[in-house]
Protein backbone atom coordinates (compact mmCIF):
# COMPACT_ATOMS: atom_id res chain seq x y z
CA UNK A 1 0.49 8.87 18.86
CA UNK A 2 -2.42 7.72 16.47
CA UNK A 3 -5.50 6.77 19.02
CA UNK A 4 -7.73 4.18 17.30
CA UNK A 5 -11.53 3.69 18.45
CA UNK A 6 -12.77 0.08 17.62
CA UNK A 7 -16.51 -0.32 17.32
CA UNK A 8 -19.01 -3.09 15.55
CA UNK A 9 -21.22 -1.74 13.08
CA UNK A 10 -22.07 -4.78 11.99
CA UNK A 11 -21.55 -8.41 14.26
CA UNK A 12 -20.15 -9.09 17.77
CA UNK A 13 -16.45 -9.73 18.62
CA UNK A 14 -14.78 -11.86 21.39
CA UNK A 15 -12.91 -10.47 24.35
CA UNK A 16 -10.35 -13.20 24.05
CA UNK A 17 -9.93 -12.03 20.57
CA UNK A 18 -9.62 -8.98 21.07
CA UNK A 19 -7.07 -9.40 23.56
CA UNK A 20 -4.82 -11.19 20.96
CA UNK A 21 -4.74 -7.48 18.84
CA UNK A 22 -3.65 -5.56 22.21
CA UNK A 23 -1.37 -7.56 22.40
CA UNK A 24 0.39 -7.70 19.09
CA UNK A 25 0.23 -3.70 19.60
CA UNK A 26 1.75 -3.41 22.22
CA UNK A 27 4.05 -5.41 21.14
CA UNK A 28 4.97 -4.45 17.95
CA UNK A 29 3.17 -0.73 17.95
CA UNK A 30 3.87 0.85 21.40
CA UNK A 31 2.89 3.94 19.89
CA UNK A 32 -0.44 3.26 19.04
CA UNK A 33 -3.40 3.07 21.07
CA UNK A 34 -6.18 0.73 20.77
CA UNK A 35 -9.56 1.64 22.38
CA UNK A 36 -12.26 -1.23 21.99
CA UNK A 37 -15.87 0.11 22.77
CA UNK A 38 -17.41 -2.22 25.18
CA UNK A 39 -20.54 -2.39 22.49
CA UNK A 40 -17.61 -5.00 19.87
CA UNK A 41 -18.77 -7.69 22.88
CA UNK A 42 -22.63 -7.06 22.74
CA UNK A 43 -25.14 -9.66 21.22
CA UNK A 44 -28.45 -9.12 20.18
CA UNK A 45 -29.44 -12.16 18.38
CA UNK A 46 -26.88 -11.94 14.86
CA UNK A 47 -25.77 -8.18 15.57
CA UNK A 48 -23.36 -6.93 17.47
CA UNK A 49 -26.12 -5.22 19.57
CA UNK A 50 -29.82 -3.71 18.82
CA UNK A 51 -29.46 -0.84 15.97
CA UNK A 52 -29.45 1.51 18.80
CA UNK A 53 -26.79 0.11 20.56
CA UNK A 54 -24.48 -0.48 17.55
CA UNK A 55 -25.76 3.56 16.50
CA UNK A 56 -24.64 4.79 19.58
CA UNK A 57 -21.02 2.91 19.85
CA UNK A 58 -20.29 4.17 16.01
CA UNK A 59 -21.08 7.66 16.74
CA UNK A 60 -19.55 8.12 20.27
CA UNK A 61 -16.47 7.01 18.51
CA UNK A 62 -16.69 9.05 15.28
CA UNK A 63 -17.37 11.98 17.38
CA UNK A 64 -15.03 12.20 19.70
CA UNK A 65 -12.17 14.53 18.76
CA UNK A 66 -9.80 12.35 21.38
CA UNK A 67 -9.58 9.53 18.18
CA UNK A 68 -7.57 9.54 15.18
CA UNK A 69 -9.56 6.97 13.17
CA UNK A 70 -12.31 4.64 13.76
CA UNK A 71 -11.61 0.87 12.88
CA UNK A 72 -14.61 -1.74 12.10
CA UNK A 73 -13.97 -4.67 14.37
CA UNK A 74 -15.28 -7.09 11.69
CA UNK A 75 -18.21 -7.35 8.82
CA UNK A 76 -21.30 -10.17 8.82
CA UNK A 77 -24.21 -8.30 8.25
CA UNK A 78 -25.91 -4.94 9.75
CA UNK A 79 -24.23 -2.21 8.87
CA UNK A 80 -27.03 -0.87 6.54
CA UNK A 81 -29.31 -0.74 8.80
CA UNK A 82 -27.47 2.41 10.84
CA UNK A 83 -25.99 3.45 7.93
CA UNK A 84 -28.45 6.68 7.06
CA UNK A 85 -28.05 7.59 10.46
CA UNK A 86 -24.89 7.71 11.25
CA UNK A 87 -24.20 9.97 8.11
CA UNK A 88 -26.77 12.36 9.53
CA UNK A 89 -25.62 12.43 13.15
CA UNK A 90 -22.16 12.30 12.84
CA UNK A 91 -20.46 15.94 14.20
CA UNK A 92 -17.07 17.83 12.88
CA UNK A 93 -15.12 15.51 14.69
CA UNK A 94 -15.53 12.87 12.52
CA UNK A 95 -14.96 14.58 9.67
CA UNK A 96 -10.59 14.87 10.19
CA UNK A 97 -11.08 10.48 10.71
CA UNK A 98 -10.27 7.88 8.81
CA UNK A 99 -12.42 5.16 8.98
CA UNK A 100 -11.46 1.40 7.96
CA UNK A 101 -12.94 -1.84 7.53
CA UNK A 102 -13.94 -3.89 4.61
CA UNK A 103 -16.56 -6.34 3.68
CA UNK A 104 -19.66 -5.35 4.94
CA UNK A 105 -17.92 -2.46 6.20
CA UNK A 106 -17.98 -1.52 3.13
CA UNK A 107 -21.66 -0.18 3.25
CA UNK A 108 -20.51 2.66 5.62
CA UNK A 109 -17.28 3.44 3.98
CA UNK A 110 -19.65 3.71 0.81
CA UNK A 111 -22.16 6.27 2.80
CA UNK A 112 -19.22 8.39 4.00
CA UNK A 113 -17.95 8.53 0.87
CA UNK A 114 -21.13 9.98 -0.58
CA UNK A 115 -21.26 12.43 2.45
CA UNK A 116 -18.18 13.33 1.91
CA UNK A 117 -17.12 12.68 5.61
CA UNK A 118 -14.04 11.51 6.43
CA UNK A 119 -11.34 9.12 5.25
CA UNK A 120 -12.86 5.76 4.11
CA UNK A 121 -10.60 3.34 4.15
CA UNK A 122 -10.87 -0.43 2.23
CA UNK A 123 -8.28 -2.45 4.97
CA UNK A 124 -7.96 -5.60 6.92
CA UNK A 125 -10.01 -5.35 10.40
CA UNK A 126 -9.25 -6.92 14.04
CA UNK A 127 -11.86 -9.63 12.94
CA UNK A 128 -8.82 -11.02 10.35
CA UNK A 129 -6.61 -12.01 13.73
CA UNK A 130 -8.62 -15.35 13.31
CA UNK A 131 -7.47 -16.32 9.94
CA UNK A 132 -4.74 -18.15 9.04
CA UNK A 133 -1.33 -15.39 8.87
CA UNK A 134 -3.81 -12.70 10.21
CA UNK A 135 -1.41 -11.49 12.72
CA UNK A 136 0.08 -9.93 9.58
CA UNK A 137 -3.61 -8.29 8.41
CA UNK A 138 -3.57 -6.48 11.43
CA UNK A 139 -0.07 -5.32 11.43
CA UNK A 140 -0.54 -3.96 8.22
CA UNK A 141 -3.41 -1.54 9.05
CA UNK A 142 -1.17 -0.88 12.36
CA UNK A 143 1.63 -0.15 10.47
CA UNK A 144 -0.50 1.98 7.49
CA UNK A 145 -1.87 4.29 10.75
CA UNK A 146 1.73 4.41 11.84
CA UNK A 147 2.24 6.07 8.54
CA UNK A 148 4.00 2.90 6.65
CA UNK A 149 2.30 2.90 3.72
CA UNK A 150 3.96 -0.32 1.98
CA UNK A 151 0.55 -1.98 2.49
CA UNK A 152 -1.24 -0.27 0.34
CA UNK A 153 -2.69 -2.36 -2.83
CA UNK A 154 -0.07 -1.69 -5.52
CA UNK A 155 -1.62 -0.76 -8.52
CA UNK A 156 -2.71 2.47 -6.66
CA UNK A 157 -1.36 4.92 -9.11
CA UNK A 158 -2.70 8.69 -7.96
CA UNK A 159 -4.18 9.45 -11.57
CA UNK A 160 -7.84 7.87 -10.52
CA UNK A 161 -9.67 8.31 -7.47
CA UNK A 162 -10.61 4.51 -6.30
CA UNK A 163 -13.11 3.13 -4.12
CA UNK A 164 -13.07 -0.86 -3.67
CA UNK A 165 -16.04 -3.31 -1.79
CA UNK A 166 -17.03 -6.39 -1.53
CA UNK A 167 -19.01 -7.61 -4.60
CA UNK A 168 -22.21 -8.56 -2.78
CA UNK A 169 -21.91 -4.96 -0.39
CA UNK A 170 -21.80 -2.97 -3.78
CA UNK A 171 -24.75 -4.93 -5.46
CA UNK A 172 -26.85 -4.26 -2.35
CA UNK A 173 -26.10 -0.33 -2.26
CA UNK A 174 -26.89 -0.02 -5.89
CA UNK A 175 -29.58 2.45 -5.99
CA UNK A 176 -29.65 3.15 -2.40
CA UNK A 177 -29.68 6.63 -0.88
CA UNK A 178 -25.91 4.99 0.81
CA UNK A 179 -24.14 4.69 -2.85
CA UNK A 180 -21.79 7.23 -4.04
CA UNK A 181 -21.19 8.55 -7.93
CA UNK A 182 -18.15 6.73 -8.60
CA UNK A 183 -17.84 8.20 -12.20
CA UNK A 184 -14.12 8.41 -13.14
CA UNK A 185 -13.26 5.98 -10.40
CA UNK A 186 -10.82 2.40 -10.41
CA UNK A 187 -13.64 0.45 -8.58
CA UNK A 188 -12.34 -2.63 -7.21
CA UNK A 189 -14.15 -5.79 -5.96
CA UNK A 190 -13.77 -9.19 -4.36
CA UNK A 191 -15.65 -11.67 -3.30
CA UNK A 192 -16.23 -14.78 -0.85
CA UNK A 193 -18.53 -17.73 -0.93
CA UNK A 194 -20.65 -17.39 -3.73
CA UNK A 195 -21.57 -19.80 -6.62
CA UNK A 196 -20.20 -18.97 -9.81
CA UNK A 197 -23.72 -18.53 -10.99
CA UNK A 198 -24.05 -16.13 -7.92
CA UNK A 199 -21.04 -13.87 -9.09
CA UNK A 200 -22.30 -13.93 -12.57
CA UNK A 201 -25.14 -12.14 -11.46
CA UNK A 202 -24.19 -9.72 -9.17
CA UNK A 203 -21.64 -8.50 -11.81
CA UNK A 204 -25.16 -8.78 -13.67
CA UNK A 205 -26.66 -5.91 -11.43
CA UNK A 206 -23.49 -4.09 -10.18
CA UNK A 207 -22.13 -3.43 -14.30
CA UNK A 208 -25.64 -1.65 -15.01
CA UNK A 209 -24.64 0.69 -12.22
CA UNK A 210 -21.31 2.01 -12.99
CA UNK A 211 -21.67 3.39 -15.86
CA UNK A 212 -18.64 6.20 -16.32
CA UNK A 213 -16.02 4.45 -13.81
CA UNK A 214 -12.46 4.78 -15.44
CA UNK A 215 -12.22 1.20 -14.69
CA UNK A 216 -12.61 -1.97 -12.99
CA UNK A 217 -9.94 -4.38 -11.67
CA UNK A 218 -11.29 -7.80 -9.42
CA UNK A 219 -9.85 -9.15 -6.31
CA UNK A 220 -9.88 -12.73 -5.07
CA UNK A 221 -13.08 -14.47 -5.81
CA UNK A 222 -12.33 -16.93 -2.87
CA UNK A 223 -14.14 -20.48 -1.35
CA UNK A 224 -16.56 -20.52 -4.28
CA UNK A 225 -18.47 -23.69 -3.71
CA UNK A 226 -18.54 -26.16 -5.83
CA UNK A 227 -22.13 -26.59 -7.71
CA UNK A 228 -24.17 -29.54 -8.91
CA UNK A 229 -22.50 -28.70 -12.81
CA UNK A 230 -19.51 -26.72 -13.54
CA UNK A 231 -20.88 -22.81 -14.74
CA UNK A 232 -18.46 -23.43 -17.29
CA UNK A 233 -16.35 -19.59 -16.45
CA UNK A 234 -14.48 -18.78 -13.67
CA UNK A 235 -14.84 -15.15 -11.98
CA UNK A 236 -11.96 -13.32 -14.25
CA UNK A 237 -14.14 -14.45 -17.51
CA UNK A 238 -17.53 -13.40 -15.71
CA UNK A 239 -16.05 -9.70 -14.66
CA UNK A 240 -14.48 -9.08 -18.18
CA UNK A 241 -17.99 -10.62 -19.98
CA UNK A 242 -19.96 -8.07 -18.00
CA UNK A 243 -17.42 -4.82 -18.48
CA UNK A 244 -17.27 -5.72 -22.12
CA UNK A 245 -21.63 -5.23 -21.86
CA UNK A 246 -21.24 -1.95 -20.22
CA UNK A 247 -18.50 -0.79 -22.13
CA UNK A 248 -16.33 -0.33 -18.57
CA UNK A 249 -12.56 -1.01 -18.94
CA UNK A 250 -11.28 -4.35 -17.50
CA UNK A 251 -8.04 -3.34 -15.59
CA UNK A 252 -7.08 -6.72 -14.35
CA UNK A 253 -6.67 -8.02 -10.73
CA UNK A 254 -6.22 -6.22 -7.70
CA UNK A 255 -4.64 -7.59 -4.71
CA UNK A 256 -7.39 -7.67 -2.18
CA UNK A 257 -9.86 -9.91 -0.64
CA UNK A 258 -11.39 -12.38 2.33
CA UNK A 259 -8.05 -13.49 3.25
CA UNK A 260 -5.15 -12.15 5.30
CA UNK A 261 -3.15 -10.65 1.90
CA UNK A 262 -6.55 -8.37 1.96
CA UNK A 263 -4.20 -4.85 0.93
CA UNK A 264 -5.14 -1.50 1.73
CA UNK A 265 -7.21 1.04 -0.70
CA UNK A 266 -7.75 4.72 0.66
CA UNK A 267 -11.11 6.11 -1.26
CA UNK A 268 -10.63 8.81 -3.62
CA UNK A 269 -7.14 10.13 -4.56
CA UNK A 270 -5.63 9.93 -0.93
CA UNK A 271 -2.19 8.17 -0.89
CA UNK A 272 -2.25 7.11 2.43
């Protein structure tokens, strides 16, 4: 019976909300138990909490050997800023974990990676219940812990280890003590509510940085709004202009993103 802990790293979720994901497991998932640390419901101004507070919630959940895996409850913005210490703090518990999320999730699932702690996880969170069809977001990553592995992003192939983020999330963990050698790696990337201009250059800043990577393959560049002129290329022409610069193979799309059709991508080689 796969026992989940559900913490925010990042911003605050709703009890109401989170009532709506017990409830579609227990309905649908009998078997699997959902554990919401009170600390999802905090608020400390944007946060889900102060950085001590959020600390705290992630680690009593990564290190206690009673959970399978450790879901993100949603993104916004803070995980970076607990990021370094969690790595440090976290126990031999948390290593045997997997550890989902997306978005700026992504920053942890980047700074486990490095540390080599864990299973991160690129997947849907219980955030996506609010979106239009997320009911079916959430019962993917229910069913993928269940052992179902049909929701896994297809192009997954086993022959390259793969890592995939947010576009934005990898920019900002360039260079950072948080980012992981992704050398030989599909890297995959999506992104949501940025300007054309905007994607341009954080493909700009991201390409300079992955030098190596067997590859890179774009998700849904989604709600881009619409500027005072036309940038005159849309996000598949931006990625490929940018791989061409860095000499990085451009592998085509990949089926994930800000939406409720968001897929699941294990990091590394892992299968499921």
């Amino acid at each position: 019976m796969p026992r989940i802990a559900i913490c925010a790293p990042s911003t605050p979720f709703t009890p109401e909300d989170a009532d709506r994901v017990l409830a579609l497991a227990a309905a649908e998932f009998p078997h699997v138990e959902l554990h919401f640390h009170p600390q999802c419901f905090f608020t400390q101004g944007h946060f889900a909490g102060t950085d001590e507070q959020r600390l705290a919630a992630l680690l009593e959940c990564a290190n206690d050997p009673a959970f399978d895996a450790v879901w993100f409850v949603r993104g916004g913005y803070g995980a970076n800023r607990i990021a370094e210490d969690a790595v440090r703090r976290l126990d031999h518990a948390a290593q045997g974990k997997r550890f989902l999320g997306y978005s700026d999730g992504g920053t942890l699932l980047a700074a486990l990676y490095r540390a080599r702690i864990g299973q991160p996880v690129h997947a849907p969170m219980p955030a996506d219940i609010r979106r239009e069809g997320g009911a079916a977001a959430v019962r993917r990553v229910l069913a993928y812990l269940c052992g179902d592995n049909a929701g896994l992003e297809p192009s997954l192939d086993g022959h390259h280890p793969v890592a995939a983020f947010n576009l934005m999330t990898l920019a900002m963990l360039c260079g950072t003590p948080l980012m992981p050698g992704l050398a030989g790696h599909v890297v995959m990337v999506e992104e949501v509510s940025e300007y054309l201009y905007a994607v341009d250059r954080l493909f700009f800043h991201v390409t300079a940085h992955l030098g190596g990577i067997a590859g890179l393959r774009l998700g849904r560049v989604s709600d881009v709004p619409e500027n005072d002129r036309p940038f005159g290329a849309e996000a598949e022409d931006i990625a490929r202009h940018w791989c061409a610069r860095h000499a990085i193979p451009f592998l085509g799309p990949a089926d994930i993103g800000h939406d409720a059709a968001n897929r699941i991508v294990p990091f590394g080689l892992a299968a499921g």
